[in-house]
N, C-alpha and C. Protein backbone atom coordinates (compact mmCIF):
# COMPACT_ATOMS: atom_id res chain seq x y z
N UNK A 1 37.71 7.43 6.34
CA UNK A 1 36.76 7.37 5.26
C UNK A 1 35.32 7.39 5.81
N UNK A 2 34.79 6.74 6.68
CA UNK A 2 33.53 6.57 6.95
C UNK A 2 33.10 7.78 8.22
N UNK A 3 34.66 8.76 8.51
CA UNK A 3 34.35 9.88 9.57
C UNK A 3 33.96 11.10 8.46
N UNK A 4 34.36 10.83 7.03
CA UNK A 4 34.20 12.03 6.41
C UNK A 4 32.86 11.25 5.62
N UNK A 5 32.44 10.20 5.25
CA UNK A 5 30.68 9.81 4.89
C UNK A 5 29.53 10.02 6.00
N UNK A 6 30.17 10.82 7.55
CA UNK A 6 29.07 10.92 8.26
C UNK A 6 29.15 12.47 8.52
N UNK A 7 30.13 12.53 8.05
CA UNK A 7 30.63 14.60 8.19
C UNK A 7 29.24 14.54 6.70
N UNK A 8 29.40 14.10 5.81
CA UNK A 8 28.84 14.65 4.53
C UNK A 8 27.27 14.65 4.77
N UNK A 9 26.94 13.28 5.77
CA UNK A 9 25.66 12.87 5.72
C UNK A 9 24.57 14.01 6.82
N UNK A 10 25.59 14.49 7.40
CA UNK A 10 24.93 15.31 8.71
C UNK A 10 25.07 16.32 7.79
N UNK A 11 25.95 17.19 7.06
CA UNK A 11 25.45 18.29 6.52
C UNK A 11 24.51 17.96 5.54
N UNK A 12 24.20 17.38 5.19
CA UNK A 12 22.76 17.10 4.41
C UNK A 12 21.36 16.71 5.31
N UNK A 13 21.67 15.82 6.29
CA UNK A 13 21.02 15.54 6.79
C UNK A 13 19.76 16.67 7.17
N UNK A 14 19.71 18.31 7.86
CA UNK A 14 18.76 18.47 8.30
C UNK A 14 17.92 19.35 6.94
N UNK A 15 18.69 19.51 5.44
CA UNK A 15 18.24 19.68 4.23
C UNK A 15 17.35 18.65 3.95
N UNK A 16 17.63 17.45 4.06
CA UNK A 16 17.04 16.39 3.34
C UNK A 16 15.94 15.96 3.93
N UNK A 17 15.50 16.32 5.76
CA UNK A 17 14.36 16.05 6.69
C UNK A 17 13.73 17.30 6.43
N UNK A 18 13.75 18.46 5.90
CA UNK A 18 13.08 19.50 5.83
C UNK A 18 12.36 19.85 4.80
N UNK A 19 13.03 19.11 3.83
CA UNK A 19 12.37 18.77 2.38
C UNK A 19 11.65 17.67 2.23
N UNK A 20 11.89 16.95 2.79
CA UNK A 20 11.11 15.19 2.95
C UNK A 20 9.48 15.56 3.42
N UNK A 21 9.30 16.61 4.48
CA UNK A 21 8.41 17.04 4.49
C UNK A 21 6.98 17.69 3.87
N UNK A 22 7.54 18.79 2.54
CA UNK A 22 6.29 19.23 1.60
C UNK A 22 6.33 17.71 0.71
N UNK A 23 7.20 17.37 0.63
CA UNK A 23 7.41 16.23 -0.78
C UNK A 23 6.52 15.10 -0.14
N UNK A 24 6.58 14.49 0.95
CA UNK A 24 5.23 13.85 1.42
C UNK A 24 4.01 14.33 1.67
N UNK A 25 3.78 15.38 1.51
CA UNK A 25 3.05 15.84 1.79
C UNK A 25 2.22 15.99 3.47
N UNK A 26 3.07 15.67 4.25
CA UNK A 26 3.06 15.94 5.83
C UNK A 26 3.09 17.76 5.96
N UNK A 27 3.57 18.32 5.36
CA UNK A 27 2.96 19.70 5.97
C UNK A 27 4.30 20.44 4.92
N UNK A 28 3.74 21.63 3.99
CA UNK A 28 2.06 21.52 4.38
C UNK A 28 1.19 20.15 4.44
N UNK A 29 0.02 19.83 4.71
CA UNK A 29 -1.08 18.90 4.70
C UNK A 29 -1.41 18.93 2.92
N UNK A 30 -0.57 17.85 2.52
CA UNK A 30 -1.09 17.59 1.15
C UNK A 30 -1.12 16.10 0.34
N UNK A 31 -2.54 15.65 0.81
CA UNK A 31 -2.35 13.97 0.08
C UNK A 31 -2.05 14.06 -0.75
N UNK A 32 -2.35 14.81 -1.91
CA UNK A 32 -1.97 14.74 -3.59
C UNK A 32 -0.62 14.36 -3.45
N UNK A 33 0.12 14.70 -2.99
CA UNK A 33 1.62 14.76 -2.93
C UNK A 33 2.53 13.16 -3.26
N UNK A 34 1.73 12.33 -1.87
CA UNK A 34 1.94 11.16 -2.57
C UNK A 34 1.34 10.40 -4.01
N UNK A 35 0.32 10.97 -3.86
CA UNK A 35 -0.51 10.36 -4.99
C UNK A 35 -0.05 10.76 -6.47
N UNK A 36 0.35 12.03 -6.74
CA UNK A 36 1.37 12.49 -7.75
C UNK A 36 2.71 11.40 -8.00
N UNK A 37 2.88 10.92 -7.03
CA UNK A 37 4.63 9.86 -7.57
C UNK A 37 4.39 8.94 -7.83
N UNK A 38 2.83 8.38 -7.49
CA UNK A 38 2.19 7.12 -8.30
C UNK A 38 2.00 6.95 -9.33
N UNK A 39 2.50 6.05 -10.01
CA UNK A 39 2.29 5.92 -11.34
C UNK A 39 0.92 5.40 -11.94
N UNK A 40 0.39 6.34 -12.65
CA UNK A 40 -1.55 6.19 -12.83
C UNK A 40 -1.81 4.70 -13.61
N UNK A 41 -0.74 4.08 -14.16
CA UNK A 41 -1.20 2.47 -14.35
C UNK A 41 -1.29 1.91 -13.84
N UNK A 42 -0.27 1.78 -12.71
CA UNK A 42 0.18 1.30 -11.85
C UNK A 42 -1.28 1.15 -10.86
N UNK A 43 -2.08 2.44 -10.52
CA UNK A 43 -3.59 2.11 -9.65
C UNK A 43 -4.77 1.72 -10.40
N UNK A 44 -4.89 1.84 -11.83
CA UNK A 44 -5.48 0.67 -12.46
C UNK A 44 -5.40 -0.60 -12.30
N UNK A 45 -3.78 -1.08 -12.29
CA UNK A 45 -3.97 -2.27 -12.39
C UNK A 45 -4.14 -2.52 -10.90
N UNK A 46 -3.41 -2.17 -9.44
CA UNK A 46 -4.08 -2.48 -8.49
C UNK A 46 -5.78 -2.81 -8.06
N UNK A 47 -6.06 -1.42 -8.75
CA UNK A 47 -7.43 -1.35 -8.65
C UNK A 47 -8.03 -3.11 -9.39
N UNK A 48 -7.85 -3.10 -10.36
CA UNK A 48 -8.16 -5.03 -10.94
C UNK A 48 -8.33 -5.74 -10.02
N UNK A 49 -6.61 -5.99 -9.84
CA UNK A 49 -6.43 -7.03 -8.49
C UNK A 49 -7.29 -6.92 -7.59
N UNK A 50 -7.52 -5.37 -7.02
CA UNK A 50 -8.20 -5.67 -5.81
C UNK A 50 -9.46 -5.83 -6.22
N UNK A 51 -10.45 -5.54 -7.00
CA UNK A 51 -11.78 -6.22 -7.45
C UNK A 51 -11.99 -7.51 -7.88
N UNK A 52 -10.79 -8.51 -8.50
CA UNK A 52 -10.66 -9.61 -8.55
C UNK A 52 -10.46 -10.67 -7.60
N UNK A 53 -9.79 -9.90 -6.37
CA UNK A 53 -9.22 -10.60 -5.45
C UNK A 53 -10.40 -10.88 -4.30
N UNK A 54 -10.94 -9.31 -4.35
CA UNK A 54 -12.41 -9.11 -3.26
C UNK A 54 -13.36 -10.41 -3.77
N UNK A 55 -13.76 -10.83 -5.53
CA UNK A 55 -14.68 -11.31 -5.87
C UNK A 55 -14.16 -13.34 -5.52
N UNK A 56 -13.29 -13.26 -5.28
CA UNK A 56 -12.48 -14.46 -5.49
C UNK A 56 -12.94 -15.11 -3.41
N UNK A 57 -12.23 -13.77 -2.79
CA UNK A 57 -12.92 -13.96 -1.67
C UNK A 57 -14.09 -14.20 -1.17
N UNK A 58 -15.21 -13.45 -1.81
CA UNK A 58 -16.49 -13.77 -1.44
C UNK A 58 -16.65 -15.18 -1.96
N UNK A 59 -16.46 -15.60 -2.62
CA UNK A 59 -16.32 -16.90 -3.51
C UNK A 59 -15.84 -18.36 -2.54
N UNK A 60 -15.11 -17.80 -2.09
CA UNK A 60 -14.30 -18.66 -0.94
C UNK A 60 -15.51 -18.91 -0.08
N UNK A 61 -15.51 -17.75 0.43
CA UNK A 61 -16.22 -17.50 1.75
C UNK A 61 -17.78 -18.02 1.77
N UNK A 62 -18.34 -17.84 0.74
CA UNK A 62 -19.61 -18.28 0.20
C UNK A 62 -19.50 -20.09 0.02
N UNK A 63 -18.32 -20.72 -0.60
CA UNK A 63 -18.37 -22.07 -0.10
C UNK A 63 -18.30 -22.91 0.78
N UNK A 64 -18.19 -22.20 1.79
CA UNK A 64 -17.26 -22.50 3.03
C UNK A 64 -18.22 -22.41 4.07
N UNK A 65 -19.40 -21.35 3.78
CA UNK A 65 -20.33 -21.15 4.40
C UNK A 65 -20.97 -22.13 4.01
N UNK A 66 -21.25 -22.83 2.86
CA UNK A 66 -22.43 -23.59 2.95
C UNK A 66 -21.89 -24.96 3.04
N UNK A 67 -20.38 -25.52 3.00
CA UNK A 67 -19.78 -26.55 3.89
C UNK A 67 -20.58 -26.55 5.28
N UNK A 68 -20.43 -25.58 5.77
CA UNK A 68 -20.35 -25.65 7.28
C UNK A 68 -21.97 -25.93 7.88
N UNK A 69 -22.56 -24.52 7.15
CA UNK A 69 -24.19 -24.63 7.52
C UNK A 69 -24.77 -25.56 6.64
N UNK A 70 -25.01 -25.95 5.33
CA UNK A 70 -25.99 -26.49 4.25
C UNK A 70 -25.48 -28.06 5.34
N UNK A 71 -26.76 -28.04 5.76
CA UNK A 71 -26.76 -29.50 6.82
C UNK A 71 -27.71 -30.84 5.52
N UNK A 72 -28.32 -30.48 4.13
CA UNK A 72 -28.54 -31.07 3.24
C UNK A 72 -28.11 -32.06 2.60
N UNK A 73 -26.61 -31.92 2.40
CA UNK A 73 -25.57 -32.38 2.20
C UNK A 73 -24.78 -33.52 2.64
N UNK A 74 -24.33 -34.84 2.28
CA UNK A 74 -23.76 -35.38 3.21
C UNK A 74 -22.26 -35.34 3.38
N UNK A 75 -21.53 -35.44 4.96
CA UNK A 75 -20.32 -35.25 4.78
C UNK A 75 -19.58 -36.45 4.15
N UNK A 76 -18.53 -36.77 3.18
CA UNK A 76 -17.69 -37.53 2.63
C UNK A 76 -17.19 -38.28 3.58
């Protein structure tokens, strides 16, 4: 059973690496390619996150800075 699932897999096999190729767009040379199987809500809503997440960081980072430097302050 598993000598005739690797007989099946090798005759597919150098179909399925030859095609894997335009469909990623590795060559020809085509970013769209991936960017086409993305689903366009799907980088909206990333896009959010990552402007929410960036603003959340500076946020951090901005308190943390003035923990450290704002010598005004006394420590607890």
């Amino acid at each position: 059973m598993l000598k005739s699932l690797m007989a099946d897999v090798l005759k597919m096999a150098e179909t399925n690496i030859k095609s894997g190729f335009p469909t990623c767009g590795i060559f020809p040379f085509d970013p769209e390619q991936v960017l086409k199987k993305w689903p366009a809500q799907q980088q909206q809503e990333d896009l959010h996150v990552s402007i929410n997440s960036t603003a959340i960081c500076e946020s951090i980072i901005a308190v943390l800075e003035k923990m450290r430097y704002d010598k005004t302050t006394k420590p607890r």
